[in-house]
Protein backbone atom coordinates (compact mmCIF):
# COMPACT_ATOMS: atom_id res chain seq x y z
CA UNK A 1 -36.31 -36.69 -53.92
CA UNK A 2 -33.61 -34.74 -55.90
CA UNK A 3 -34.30 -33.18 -59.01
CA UNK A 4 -30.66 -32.02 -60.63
CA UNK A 5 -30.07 -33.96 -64.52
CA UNK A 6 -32.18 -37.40 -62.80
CA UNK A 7 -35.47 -38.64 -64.66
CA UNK A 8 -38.25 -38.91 -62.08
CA UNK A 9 -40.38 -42.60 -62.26
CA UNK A 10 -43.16 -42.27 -60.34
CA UNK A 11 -46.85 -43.10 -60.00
CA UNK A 12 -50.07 -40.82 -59.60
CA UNK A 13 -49.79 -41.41 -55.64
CA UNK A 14 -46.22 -40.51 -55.44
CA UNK A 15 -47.34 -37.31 -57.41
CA UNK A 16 -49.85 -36.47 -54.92
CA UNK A 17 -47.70 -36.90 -52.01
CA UNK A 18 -44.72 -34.88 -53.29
CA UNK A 19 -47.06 -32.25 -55.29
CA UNK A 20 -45.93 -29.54 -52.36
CA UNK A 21 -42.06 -30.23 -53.16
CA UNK A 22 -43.05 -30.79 -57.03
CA UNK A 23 -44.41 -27.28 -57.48
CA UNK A 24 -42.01 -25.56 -55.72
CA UNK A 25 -39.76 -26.67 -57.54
CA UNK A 26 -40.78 -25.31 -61.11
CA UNK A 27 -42.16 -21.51 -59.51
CA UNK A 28 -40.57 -20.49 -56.28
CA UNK A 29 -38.48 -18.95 -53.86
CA UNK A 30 -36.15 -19.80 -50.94
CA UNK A 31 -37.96 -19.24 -47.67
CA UNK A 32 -34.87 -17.05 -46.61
CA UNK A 33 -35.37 -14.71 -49.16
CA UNK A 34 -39.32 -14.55 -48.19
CA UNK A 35 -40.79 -11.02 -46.79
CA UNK A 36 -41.85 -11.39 -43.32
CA UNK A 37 -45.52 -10.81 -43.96
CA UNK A 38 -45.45 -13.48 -46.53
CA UNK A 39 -43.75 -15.66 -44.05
CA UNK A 40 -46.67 -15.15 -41.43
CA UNK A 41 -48.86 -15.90 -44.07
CA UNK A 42 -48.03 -19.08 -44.83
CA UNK A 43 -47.47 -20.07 -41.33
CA UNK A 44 -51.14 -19.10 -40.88
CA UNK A 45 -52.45 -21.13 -43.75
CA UNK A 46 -50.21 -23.63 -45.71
CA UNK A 47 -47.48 -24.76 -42.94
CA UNK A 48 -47.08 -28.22 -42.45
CA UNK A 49 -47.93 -30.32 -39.34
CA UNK A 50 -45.82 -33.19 -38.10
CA UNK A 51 -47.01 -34.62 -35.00
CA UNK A 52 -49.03 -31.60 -34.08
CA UNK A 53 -45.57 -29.74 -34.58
CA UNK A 54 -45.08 -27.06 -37.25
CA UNK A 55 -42.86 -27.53 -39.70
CA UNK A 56 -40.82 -24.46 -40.78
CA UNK A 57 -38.80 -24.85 -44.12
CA UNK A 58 -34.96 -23.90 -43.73
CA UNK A 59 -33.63 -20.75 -45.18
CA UNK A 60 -32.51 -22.57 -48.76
CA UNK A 61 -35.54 -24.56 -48.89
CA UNK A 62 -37.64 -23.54 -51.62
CA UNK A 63 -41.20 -22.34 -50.76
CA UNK A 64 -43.79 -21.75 -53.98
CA UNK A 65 -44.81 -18.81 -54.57
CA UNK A 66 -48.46 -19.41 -54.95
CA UNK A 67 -48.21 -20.02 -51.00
CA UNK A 68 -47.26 -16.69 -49.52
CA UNK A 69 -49.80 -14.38 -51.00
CA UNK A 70 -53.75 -13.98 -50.05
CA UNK A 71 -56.19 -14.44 -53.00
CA UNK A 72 -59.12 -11.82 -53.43
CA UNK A 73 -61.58 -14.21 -51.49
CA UNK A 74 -59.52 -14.45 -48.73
CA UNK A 75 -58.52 -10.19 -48.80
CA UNK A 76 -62.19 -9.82 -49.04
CA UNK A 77 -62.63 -11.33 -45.21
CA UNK A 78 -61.31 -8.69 -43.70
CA UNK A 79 -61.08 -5.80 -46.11
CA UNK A 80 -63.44 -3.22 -45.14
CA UNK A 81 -64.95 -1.10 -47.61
CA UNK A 82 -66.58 1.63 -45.75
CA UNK A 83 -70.10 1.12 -44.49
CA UNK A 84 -70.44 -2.25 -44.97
CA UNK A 85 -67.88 -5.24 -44.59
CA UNK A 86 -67.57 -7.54 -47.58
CA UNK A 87 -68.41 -11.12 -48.10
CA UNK A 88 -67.94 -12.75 -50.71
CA UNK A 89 -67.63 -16.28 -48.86
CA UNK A 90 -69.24 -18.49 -46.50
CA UNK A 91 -65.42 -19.13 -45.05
CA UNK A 92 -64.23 -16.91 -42.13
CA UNK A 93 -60.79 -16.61 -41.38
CA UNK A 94 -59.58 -17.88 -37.53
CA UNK A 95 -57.84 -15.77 -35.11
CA UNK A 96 -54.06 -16.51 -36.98
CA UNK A 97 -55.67 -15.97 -40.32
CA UNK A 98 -57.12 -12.77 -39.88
CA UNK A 99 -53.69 -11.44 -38.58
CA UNK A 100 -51.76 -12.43 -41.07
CA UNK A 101 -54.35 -11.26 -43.75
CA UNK A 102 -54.24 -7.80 -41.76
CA UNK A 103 -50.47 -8.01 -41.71
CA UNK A 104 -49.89 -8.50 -45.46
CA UNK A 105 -52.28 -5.97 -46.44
CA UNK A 106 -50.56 -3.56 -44.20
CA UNK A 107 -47.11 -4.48 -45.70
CA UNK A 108 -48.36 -4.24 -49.35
């Protein structure tokens, strides 16, 4: 799917399938140029799987940026706030998850 001076003809399906590429597209950055905590990030929580194999993208692929940060609810998991530990949600982070969410709160 390329994107430079071409007119896109599509249907709703194709716009779900490529949504990922689509979005990254229009507000993003190439995974090169992404911070290591963000890149731990979004191998704990957005990468792709092909055949049980994760897919990394390459250095100049673009990545959006709405992938590699934590929102509050998922901060709030693991963010302790002195006595008690918050919870906002019914969702608990795995094993990967909470590193990374520890990892990008210790970078930023």
């Amino acid at each position: 799917m390329e994107f430079e001076g071409k007119i896109i003809q599509t249907n709703g399906n194709d716009l779900n399938k490529h949504k990922h590429t689509i979005m990254s597209f229009f507000a993003g950055i190439a995974w090169g140029d992404v911070r290591e905590c963000e890149k731990v990030f979004y191998r704990a929580f957005h990468i792709p799987v092909v055949n049980n194999v994760a897919v990394e993208p390459w250095d100049n692929e673009i990545v959006a940026i709405d992938l590699l940060t934590p929102g509050e609810l998922q901060l709030n998991t693991v963010r302790d706030t002195g006595d008690e530990l918050v919870r906002t949600t019914h969702w608990r982070p795995n094993d990967a998850q909470r590193a990374a969410l520890l990892f990008w709160l210790e970078s930023n």
